[in-house]
C-alpha atoms as a PDB file:
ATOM      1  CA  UNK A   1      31.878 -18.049   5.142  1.00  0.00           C
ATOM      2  CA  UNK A   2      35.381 -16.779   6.166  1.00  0.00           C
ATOM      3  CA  UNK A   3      35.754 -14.001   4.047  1.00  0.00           C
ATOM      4  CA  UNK A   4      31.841 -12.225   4.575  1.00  0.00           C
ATOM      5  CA  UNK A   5      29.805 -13.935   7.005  1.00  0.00           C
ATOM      6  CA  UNK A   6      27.151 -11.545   7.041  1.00  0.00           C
ATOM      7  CA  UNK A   7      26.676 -12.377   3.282  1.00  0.00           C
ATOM      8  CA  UNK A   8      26.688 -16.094   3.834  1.00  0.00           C
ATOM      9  CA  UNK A   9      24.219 -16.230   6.549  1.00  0.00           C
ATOM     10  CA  UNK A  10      22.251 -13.378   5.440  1.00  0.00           C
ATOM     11  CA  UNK A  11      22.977 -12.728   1.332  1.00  0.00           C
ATOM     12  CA  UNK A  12      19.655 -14.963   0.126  1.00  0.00           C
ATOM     13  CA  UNK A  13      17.317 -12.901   2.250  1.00  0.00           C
ATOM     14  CA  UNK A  14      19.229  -9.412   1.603  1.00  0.00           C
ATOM     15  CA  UNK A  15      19.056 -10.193  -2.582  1.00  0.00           C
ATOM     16  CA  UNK A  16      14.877 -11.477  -2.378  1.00  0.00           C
ATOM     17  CA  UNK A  17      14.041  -8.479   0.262  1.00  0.00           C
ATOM     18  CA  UNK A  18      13.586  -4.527  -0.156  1.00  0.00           C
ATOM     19  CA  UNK A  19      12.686  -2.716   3.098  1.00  0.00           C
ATOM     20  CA  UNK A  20       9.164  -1.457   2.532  1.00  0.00           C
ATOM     21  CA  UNK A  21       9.255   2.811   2.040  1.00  0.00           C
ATOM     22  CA  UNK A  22       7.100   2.884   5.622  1.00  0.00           C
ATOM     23  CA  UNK A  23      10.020   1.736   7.375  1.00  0.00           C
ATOM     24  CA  UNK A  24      13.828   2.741   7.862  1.00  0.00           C
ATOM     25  CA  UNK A  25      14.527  -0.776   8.501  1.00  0.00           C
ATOM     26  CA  UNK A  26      13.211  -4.291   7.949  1.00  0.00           C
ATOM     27  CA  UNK A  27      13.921  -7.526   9.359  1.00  0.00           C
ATOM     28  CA  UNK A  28      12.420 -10.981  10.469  1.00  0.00           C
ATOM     29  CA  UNK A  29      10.438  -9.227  13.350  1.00  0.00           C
ATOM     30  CA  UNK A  30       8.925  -6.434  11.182  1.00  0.00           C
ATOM     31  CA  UNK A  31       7.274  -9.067   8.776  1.00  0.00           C
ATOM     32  CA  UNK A  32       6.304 -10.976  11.479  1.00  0.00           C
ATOM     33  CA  UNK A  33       4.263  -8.089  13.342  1.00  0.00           C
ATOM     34  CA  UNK A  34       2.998  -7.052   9.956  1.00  0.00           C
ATOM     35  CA  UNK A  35       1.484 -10.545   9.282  1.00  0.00           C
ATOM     36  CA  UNK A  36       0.342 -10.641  12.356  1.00  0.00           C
ATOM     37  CA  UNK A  37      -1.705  -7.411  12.214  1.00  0.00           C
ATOM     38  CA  UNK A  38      -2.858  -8.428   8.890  1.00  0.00           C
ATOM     39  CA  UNK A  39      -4.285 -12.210  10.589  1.00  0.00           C
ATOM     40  CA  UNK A  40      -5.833  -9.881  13.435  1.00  0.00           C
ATOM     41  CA  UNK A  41      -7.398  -7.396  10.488  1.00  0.00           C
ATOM     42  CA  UNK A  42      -8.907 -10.425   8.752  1.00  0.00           C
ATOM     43  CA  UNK A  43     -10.135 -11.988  12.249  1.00  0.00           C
ATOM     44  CA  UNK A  44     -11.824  -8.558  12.861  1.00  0.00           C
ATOM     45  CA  UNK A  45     -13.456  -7.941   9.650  1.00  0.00           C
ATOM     46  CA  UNK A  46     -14.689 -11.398   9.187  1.00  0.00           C
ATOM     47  CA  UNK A  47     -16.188 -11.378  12.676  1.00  0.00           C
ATOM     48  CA  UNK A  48     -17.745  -7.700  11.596  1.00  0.00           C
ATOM     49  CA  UNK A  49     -19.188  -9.046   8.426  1.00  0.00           C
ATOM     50  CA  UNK A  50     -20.543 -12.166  10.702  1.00  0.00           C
ATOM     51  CA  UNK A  51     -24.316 -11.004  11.462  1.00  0.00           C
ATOM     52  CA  UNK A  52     -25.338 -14.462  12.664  1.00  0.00           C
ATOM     53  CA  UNK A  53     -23.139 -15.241  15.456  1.00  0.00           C
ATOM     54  CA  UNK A  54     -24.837 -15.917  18.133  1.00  0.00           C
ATOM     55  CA  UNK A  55     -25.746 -13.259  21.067  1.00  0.00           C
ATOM     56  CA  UNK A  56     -22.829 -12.937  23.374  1.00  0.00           C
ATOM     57  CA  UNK A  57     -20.834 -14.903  21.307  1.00  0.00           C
ATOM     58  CA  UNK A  58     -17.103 -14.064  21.097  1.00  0.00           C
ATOM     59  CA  UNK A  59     -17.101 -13.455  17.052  1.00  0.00           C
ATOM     60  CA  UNK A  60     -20.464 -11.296  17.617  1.00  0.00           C
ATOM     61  CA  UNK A  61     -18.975  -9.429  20.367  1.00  0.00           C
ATOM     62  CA  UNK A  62     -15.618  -8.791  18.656  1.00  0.00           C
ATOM     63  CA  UNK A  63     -17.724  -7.960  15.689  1.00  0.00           C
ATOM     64  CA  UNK A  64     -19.671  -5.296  17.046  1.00  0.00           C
ATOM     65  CA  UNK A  65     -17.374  -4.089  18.717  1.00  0.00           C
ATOM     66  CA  UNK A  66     -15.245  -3.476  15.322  1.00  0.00           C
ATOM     67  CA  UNK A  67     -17.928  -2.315  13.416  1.00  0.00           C
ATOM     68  CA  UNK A  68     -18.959   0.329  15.612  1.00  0.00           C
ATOM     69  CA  UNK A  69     -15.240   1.899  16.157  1.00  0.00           C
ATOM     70  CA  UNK A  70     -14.762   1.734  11.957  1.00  0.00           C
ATOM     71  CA  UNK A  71     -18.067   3.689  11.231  1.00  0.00           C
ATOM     72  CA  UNK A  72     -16.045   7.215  11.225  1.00  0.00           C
ATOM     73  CA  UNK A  73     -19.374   8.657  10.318  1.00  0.00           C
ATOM     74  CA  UNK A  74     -21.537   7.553  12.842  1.00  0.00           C
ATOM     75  CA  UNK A  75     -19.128   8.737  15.113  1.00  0.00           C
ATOM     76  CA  UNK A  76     -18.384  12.270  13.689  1.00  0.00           C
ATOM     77  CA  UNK A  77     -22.484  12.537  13.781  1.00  0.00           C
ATOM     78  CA  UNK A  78     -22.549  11.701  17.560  1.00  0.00           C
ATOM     79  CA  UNK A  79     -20.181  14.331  18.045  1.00  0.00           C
ATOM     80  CA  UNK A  80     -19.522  14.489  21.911  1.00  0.00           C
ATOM     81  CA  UNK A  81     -23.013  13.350  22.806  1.00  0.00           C
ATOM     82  CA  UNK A  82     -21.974   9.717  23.762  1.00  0.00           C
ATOM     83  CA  UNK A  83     -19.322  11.422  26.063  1.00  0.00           C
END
């Protein structure tokens, strides 16, 4: 601890951790927000997928709402007529 204390307070995560090719650096707070927006992804999609929630329901809301802004298609139809 005297001689490197970086390497004894941070040596186990530095040896089990490579920073992702995405990023110039990792740490702590970069897995944390990328776990995070994976949870949120899974929340979303399983709502999506959910076609019996009930009307005005929070999961059919949510759900609508993200399956209309991921159907790229649908919206490159439209075009600018919704606008």
């Amino acid at each position: 601890a005297c001689q490197d204390f970086f390497r004894f307070a941070n040596g186990g995560w530095v040896q089990r951790t490579t920073i992702p090719g995405a990023y110039p650096t990792w740490g702590a707070f970069n897995q944390l927000a990328d776990d995070n927006r994976a949870a949120l992804r899974a929340i979303l999609e399983e709502a999506a997928a959910d076609r019996r929630a009930p009307e005005g329901s929070n999961t059919q809301k949510i759900g609508t709402y993200y399956r209309v802004c991921m159907d790229s298609a649908r919206a490159e139809a439209a075009g600018l007529t919704p606008v």
